[in-house]
ModelCIF file with pLDDT and N, C-alpha, C, O atoms, coordinates in Angstrom:
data_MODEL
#
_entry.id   MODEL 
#
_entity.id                         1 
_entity.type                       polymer 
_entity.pdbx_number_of_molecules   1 
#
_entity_poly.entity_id                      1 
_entity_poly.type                           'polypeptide(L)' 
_entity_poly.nstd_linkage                   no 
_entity_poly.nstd_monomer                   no 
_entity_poly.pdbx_seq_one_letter_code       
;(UNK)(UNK)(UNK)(UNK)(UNK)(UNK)(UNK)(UNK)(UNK)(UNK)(UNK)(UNK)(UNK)(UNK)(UNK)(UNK)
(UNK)(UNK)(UNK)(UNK)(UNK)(UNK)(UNK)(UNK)(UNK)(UNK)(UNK)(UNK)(UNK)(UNK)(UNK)(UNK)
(UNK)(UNK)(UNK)(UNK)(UNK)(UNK)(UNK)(UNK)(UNK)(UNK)(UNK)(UNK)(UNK)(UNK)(UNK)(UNK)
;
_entity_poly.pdbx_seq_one_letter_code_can   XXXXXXXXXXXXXXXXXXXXXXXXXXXXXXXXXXXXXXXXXXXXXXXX 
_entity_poly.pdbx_strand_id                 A 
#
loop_
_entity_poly_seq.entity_id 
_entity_poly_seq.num 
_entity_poly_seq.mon_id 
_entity_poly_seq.hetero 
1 1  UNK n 
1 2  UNK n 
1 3  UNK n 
1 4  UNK n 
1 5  UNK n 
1 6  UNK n 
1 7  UNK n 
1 8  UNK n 
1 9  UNK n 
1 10 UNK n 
1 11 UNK n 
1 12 UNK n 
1 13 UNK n 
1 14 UNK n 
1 15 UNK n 
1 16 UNK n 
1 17 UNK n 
1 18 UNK n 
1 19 UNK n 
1 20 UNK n 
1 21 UNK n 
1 22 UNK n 
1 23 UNK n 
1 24 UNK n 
1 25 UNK n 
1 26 UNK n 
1 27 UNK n 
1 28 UNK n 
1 29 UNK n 
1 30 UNK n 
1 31 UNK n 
1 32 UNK n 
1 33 UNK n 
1 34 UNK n 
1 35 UNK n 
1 36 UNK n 
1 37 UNK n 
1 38 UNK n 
1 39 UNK n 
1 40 UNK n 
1 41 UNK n 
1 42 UNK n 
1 43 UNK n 
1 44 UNK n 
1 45 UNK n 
1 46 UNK n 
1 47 UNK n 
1 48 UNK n 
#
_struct_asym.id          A 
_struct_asym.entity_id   1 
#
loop_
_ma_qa_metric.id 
_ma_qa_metric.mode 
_ma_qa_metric.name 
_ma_qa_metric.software_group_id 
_ma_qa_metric.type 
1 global pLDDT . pLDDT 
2 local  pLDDT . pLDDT 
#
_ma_qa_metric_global.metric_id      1 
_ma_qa_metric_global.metric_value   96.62 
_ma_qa_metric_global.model_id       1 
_ma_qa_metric_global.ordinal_id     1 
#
loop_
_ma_qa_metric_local.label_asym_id 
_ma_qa_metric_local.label_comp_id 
_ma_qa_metric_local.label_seq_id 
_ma_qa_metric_local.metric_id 
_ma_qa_metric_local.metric_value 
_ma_qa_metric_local.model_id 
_ma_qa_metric_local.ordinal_id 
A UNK 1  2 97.00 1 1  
A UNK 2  2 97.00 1 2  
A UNK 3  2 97.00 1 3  
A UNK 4  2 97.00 1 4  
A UNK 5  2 97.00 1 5  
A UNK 6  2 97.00 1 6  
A UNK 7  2 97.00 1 7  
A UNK 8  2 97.00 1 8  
A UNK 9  2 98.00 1 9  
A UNK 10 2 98.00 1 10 
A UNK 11 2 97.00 1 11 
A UNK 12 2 97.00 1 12 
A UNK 13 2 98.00 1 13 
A UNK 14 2 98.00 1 14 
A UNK 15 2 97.00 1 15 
A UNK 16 2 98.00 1 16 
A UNK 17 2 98.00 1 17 
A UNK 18 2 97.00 1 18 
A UNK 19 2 97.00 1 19 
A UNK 20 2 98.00 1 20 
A UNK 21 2 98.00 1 21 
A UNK 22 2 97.00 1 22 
A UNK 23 2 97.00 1 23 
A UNK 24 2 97.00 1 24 
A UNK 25 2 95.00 1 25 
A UNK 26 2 94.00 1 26 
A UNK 27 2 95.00 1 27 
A UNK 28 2 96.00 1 28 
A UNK 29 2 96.00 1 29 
A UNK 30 2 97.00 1 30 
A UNK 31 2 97.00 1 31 
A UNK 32 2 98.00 1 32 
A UNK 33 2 97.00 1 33 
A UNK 34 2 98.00 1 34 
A UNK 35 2 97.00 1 35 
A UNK 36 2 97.00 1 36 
A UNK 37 2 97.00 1 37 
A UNK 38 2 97.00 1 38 
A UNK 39 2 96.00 1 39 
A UNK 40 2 94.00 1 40 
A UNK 41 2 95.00 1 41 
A UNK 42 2 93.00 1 42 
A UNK 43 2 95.00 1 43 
A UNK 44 2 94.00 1 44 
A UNK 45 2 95.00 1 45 
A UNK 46 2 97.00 1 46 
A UNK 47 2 96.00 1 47 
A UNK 48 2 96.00 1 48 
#
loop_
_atom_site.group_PDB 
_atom_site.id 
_atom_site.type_symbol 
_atom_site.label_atom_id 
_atom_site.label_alt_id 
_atom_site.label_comp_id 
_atom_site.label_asym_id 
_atom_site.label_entity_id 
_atom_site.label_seq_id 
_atom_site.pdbx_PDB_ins_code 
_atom_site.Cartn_x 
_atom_site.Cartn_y 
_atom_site.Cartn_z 
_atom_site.occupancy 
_atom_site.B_iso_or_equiv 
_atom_site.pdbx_formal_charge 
_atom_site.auth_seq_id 
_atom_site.auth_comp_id 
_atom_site.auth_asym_id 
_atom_site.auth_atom_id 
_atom_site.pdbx_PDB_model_num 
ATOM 1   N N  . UNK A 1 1  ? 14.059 -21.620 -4.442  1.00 97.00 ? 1  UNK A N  1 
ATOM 2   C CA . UNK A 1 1  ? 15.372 -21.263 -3.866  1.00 97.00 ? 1  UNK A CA 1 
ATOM 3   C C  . UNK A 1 1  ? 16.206 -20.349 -4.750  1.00 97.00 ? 1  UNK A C  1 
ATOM 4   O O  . UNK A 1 1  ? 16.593 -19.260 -4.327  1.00 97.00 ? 1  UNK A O  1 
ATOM 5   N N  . UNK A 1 2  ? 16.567 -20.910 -6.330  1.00 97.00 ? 2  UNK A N  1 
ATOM 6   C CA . UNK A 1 2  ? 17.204 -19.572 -6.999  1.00 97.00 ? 2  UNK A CA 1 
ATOM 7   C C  . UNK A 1 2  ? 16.358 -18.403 -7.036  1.00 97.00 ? 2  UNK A C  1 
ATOM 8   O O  . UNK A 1 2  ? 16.850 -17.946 -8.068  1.00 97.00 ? 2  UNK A O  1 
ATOM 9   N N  . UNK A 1 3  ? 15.656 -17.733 -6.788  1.00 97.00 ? 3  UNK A N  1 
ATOM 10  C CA . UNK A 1 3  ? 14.633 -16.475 -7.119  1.00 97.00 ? 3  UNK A CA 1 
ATOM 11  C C  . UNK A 1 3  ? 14.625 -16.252 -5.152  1.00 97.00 ? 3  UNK A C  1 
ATOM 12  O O  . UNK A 1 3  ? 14.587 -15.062 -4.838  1.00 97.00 ? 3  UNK A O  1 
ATOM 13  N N  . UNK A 1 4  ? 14.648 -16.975 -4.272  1.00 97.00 ? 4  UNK A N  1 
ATOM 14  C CA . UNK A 1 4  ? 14.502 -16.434 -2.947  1.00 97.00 ? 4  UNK A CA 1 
ATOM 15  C C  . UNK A 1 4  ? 15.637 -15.891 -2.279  1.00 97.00 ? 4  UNK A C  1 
ATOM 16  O O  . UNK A 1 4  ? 15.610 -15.316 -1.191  1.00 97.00 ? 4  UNK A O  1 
ATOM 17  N N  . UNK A 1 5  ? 16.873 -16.153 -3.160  1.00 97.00 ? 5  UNK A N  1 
ATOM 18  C CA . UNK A 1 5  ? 17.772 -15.981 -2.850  1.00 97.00 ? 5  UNK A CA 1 
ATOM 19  C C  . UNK A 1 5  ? 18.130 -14.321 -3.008  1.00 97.00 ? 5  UNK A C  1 
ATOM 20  O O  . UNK A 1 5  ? 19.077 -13.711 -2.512  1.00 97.00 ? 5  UNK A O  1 
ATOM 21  N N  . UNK A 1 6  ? 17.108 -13.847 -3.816  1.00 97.00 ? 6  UNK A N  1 
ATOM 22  C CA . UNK A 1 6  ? 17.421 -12.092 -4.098  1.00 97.00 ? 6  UNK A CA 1 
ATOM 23  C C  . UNK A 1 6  ? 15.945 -11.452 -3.532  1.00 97.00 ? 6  UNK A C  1 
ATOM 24  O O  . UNK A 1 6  ? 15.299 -10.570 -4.099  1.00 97.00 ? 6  UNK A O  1 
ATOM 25  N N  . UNK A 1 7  ? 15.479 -12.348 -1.866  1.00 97.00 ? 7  UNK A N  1 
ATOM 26  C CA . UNK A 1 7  ? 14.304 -11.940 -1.303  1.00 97.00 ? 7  UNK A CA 1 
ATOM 27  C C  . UNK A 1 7  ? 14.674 -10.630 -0.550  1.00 97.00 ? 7  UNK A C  1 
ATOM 28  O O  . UNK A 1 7  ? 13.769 -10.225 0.179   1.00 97.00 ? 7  UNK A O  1 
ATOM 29  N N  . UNK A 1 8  ? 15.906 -9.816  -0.570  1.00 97.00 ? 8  UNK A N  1 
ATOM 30  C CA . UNK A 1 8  ? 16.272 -8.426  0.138   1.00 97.00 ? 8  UNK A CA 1 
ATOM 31  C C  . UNK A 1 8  ? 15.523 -7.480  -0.929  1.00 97.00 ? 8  UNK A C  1 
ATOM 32  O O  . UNK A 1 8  ? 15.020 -6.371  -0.753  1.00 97.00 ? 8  UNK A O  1 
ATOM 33  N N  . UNK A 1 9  ? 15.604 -8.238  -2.043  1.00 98.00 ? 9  UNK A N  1 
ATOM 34  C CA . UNK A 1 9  ? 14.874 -6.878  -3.263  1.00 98.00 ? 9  UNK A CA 1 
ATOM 35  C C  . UNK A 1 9  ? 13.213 -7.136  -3.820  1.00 98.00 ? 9  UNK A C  1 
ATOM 36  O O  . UNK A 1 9  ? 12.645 -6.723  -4.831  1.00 98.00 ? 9  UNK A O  1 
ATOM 37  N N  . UNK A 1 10 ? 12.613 -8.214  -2.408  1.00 98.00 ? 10 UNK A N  1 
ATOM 38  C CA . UNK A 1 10 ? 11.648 -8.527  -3.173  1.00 98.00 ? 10 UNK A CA 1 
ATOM 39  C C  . UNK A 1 10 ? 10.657 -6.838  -2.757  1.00 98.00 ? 10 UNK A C  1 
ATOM 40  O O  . UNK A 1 10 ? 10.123 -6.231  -3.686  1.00 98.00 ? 10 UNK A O  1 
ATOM 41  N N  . UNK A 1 11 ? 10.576 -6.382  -1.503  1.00 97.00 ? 11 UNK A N  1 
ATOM 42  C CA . UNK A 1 11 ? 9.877  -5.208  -1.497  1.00 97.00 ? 11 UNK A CA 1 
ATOM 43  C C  . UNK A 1 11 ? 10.016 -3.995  -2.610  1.00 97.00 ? 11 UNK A C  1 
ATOM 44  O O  . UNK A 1 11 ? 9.213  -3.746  -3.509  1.00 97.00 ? 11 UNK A O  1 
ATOM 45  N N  . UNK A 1 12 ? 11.114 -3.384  -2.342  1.00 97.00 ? 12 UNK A N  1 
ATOM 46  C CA . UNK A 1 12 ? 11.714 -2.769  -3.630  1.00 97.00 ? 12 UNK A CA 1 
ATOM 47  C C  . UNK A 1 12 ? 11.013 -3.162  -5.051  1.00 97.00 ? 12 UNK A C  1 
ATOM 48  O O  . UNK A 1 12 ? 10.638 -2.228  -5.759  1.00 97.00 ? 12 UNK A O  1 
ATOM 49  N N  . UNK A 1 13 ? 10.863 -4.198  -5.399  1.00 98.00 ? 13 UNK A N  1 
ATOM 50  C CA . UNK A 1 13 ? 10.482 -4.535  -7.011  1.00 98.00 ? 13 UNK A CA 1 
ATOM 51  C C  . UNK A 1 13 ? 8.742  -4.545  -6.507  1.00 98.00 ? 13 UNK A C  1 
ATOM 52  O O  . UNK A 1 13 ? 7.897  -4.621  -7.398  1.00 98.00 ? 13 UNK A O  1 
ATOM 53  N N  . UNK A 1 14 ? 8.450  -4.492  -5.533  1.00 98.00 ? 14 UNK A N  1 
ATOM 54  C CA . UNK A 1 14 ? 7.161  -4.965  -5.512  1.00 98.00 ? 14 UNK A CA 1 
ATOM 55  C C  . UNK A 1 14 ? 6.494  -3.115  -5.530  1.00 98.00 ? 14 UNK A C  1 
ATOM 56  O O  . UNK A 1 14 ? 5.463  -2.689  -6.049  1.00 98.00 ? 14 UNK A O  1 
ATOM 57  N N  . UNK A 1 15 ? 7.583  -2.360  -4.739  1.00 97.00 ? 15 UNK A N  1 
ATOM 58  C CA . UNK A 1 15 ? 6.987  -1.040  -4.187  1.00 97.00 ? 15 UNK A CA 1 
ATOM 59  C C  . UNK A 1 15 ? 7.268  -0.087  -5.601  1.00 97.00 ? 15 UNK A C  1 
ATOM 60  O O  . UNK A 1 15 ? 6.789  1.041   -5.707  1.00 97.00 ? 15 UNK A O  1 
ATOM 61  N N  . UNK A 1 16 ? 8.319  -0.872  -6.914  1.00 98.00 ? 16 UNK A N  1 
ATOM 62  C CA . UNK A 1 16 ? 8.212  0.182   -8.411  1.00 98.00 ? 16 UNK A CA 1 
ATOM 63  C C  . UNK A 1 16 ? 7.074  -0.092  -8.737  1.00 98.00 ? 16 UNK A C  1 
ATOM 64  O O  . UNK A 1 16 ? 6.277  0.780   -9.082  1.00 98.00 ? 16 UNK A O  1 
ATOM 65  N N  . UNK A 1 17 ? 6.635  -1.992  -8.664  1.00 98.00 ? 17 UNK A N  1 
ATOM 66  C CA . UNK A 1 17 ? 5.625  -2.002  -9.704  1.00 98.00 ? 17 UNK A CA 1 
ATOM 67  C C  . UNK A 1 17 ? 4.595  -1.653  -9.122  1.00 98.00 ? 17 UNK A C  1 
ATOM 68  O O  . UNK A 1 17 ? 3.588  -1.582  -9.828  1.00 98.00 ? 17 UNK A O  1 
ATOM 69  N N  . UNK A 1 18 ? 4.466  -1.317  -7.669  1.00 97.00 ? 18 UNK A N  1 
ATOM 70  C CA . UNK A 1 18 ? 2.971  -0.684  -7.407  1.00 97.00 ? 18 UNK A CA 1 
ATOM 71  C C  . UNK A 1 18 ? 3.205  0.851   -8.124  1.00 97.00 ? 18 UNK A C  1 
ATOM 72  O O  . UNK A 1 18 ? 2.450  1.317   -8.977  1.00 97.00 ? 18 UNK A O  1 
ATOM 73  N N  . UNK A 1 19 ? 4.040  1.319   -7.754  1.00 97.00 ? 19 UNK A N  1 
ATOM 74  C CA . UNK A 1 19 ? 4.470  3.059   -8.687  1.00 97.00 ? 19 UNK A CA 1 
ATOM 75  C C  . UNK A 1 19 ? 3.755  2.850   -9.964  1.00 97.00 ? 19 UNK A C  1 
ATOM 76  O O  . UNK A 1 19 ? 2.618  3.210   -10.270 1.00 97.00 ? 19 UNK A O  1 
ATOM 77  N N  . UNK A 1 20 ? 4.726  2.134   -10.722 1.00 98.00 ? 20 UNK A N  1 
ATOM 78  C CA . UNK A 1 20 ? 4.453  2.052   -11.867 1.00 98.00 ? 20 UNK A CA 1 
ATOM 79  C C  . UNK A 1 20 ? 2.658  2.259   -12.155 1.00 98.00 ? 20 UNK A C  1 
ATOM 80  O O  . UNK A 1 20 ? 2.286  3.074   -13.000 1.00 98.00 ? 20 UNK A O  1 
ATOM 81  N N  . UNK A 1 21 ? 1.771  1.530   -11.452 1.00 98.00 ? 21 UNK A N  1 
ATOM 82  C CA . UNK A 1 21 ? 0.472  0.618   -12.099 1.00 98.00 ? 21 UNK A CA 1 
ATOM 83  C C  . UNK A 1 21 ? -0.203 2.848   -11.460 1.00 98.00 ? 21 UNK A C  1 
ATOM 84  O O  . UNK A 1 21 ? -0.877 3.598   -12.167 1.00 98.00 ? 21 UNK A O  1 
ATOM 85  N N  . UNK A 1 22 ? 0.311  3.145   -10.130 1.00 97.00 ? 22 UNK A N  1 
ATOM 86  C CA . UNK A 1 22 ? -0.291 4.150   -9.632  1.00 97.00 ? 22 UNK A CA 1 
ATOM 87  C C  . UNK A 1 22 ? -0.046 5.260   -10.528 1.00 97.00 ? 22 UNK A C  1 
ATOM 88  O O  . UNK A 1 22 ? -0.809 6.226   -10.513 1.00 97.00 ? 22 UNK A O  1 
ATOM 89  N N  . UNK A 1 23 ? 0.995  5.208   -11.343 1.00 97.00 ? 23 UNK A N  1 
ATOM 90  C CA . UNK A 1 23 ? 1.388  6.435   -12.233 1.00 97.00 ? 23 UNK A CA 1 
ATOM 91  C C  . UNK A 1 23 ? 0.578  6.504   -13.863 1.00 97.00 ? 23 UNK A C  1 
ATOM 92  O O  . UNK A 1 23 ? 0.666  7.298   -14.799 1.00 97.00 ? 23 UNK A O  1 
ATOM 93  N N  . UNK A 1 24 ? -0.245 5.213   -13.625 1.00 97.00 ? 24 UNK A N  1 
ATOM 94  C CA . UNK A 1 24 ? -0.895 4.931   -14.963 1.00 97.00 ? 24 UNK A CA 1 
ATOM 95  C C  . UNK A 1 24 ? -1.913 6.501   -14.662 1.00 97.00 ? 24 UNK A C  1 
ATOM 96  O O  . UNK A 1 24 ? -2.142 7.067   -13.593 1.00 97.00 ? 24 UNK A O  1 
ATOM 97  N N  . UNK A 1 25 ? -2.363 6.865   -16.095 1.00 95.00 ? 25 UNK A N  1 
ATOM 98  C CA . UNK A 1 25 ? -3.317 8.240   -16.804 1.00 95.00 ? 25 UNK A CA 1 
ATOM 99  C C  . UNK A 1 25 ? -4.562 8.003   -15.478 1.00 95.00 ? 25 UNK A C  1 
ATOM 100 O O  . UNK A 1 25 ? -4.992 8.969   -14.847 1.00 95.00 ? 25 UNK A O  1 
ATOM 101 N N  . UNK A 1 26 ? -5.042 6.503   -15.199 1.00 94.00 ? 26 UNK A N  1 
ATOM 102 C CA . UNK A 1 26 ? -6.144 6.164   -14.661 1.00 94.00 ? 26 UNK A CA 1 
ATOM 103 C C  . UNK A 1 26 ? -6.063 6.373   -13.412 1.00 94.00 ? 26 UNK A C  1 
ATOM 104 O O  . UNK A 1 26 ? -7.181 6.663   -12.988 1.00 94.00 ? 26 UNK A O  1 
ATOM 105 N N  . UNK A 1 27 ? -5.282 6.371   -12.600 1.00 95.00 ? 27 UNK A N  1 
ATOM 106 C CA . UNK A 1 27 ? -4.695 6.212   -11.379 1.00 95.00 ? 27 UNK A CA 1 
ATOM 107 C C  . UNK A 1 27 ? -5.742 5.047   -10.444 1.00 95.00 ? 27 UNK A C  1 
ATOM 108 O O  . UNK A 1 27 ? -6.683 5.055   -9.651  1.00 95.00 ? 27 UNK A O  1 
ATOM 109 N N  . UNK A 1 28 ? -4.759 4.020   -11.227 1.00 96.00 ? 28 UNK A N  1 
ATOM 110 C CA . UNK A 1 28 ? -5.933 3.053   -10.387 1.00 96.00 ? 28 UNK A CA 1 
ATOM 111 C C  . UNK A 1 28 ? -5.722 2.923   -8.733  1.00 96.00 ? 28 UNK A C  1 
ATOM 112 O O  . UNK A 1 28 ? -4.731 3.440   -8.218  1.00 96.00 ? 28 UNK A O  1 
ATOM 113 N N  . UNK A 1 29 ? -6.533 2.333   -8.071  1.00 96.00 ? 29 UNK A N  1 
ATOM 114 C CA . UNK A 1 29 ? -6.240 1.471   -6.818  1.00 96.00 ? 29 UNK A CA 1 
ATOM 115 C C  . UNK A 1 29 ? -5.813 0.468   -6.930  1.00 96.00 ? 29 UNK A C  1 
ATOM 116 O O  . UNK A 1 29 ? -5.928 -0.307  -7.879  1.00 96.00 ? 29 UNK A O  1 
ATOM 117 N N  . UNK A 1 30 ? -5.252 0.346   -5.954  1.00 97.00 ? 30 UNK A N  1 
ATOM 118 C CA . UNK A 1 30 ? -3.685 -0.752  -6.206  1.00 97.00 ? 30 UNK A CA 1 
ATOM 119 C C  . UNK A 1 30 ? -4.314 -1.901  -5.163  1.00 97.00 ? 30 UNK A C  1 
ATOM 120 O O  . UNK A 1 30 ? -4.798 -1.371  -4.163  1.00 97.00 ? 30 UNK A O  1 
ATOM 121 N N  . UNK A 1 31 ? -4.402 -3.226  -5.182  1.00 97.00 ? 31 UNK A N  1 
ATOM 122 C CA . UNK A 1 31 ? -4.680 -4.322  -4.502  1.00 97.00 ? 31 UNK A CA 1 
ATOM 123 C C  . UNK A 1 31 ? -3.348 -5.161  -4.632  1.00 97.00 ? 31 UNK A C  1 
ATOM 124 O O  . UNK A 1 31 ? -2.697 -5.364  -5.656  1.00 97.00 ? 31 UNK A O  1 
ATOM 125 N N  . UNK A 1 32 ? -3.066 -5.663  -3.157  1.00 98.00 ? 32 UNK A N  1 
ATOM 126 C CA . UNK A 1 32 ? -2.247 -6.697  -3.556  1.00 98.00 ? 32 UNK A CA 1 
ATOM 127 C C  . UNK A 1 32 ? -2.714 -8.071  -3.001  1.00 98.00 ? 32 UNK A C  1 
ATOM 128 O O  . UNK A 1 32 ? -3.856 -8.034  -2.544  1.00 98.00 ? 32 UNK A O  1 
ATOM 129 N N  . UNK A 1 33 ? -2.271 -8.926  -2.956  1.00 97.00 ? 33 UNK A N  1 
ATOM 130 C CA . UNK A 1 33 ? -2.599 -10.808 -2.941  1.00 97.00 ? 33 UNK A CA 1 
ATOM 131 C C  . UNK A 1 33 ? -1.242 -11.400 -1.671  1.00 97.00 ? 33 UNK A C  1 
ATOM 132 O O  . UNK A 1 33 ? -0.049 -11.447 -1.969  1.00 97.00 ? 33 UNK A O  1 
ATOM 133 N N  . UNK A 1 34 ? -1.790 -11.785 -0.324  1.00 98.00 ? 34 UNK A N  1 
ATOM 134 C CA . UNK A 1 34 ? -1.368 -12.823 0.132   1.00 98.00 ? 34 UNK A CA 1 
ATOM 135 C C  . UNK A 1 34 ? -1.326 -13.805 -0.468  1.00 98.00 ? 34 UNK A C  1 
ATOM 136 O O  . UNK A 1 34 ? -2.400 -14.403 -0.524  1.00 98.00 ? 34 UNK A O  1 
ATOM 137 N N  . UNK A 1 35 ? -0.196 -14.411 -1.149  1.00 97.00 ? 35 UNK A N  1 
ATOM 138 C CA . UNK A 1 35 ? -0.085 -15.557 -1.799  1.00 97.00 ? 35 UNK A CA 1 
ATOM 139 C C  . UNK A 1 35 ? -0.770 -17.092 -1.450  1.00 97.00 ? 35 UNK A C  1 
ATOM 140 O O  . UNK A 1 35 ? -0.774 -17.531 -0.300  1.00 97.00 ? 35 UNK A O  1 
ATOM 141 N N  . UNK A 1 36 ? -1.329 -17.815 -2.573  1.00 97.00 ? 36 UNK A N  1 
ATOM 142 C CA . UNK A 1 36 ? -2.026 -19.056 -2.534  1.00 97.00 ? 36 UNK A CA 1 
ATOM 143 C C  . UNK A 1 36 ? -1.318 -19.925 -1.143  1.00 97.00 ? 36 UNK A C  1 
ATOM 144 O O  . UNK A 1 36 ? -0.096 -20.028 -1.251  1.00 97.00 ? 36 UNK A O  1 
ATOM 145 N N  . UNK A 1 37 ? -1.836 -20.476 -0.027  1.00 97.00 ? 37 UNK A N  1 
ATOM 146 C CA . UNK A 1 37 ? -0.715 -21.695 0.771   1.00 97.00 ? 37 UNK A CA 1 
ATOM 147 C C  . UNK A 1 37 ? -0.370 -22.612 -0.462  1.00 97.00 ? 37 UNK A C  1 
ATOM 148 O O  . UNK A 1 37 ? -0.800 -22.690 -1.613  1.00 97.00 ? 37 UNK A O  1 
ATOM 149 N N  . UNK A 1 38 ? 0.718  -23.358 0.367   1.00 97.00 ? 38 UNK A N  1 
ATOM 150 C CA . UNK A 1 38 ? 1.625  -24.122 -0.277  1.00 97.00 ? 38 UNK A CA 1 
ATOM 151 C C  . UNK A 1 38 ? 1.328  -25.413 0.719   1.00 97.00 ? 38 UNK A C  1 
ATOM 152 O O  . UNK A 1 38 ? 1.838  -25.476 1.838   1.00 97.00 ? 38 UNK A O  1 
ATOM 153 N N  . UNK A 1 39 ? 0.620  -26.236 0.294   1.00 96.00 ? 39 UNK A N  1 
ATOM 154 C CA . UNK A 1 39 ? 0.338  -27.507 1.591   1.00 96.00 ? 39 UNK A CA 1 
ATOM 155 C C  . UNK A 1 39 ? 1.845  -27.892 1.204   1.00 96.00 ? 39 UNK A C  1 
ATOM 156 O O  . UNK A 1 39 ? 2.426  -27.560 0.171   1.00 96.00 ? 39 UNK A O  1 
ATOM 157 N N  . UNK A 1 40 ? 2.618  -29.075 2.815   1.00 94.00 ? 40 UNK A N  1 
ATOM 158 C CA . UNK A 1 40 ? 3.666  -29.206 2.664   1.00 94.00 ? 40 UNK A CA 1 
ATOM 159 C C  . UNK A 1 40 ? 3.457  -30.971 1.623   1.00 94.00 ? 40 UNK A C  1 
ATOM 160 O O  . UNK A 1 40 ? 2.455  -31.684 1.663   1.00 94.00 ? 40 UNK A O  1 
ATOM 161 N N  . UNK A 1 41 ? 4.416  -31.171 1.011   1.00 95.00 ? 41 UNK A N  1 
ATOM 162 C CA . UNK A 1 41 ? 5.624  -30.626 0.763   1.00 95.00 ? 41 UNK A CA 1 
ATOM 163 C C  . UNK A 1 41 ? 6.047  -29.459 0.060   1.00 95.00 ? 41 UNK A C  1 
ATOM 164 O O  . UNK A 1 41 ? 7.178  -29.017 0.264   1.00 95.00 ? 41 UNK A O  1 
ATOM 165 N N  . UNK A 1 42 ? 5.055  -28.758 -0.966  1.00 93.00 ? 42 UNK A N  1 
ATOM 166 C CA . UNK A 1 42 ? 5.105  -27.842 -1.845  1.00 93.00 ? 42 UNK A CA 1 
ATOM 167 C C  . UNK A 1 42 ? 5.546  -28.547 -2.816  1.00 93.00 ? 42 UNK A C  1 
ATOM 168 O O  . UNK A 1 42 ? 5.787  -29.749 -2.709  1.00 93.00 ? 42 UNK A O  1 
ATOM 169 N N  . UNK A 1 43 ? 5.672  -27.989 -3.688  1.00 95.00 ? 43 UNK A N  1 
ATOM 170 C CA . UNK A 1 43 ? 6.213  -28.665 -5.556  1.00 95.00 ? 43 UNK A CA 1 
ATOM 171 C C  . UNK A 1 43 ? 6.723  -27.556 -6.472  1.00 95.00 ? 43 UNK A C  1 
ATOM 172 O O  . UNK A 1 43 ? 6.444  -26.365 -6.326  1.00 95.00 ? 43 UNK A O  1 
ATOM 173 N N  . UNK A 1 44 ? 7.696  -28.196 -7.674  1.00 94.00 ? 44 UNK A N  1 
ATOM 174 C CA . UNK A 1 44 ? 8.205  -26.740 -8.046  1.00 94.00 ? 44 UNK A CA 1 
ATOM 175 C C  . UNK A 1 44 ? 9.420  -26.205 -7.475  1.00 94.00 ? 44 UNK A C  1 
ATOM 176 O O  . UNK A 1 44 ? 10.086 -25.319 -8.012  1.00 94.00 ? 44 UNK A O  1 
ATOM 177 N N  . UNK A 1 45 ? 9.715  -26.805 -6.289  1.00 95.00 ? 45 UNK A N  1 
ATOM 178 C CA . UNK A 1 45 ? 10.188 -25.730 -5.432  1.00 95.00 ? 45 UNK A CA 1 
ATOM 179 C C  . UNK A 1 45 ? 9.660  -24.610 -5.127  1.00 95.00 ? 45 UNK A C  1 
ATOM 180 O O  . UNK A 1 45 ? 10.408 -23.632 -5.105  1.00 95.00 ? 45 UNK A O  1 
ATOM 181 N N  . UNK A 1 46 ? 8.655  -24.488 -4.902  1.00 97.00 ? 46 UNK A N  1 
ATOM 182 C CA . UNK A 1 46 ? 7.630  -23.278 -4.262  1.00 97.00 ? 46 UNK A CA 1 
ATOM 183 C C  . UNK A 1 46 ? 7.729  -23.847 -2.920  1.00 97.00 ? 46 UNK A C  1 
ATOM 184 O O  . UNK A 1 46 ? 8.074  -25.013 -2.727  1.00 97.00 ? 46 UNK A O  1 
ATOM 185 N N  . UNK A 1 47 ? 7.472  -23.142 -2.129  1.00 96.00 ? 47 UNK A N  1 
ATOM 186 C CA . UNK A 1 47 ? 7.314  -23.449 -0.676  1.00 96.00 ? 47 UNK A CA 1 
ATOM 187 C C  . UNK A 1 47 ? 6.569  -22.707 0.416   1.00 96.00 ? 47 UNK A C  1 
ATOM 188 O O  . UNK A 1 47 ? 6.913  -21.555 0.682   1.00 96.00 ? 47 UNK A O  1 
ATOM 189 N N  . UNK A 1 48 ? 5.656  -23.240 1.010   1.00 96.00 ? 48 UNK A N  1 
ATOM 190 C CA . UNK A 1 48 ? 5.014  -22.582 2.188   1.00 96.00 ? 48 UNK A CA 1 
ATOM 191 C C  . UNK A 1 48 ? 5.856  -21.385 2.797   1.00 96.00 ? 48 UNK A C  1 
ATOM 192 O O  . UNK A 1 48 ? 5.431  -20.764 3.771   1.00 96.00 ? 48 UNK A O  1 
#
C-alpha cells in the first residue's frame, strides 16, 4: 500500500529503466516479467 500509492508513476519509472538498460554500448533486448501470483491472502503486504 505505501509504494502503490505512487502506481500513476509506475509506467514512467518502468519506461526510463527500460531506456536506460536499451541505451547500454550493448544494446540489449529488453524482457520484461508478469509478476509472481500472490495466492490470497498475500503477505508483506504484497497483494494479488
Amino acid at each position: 500500500p505505501q509504494n502503490w500509492s505512487h502506481k500513476a508513476e509506475y509506467r514512467s519509472d518502468y519506461a526510463e529503466m527500460v531506456k536506460i538498460f536499451r541505451d547500454l554500448p550493448s544494446k540489449p533486448k529488453i524482457f520484461i516479467c508478469r509478476p509472481c501470483p500472490v495466492p490470497e491472502p498475500g503477505n508483506y503486504g504484497i497483494n494479488e
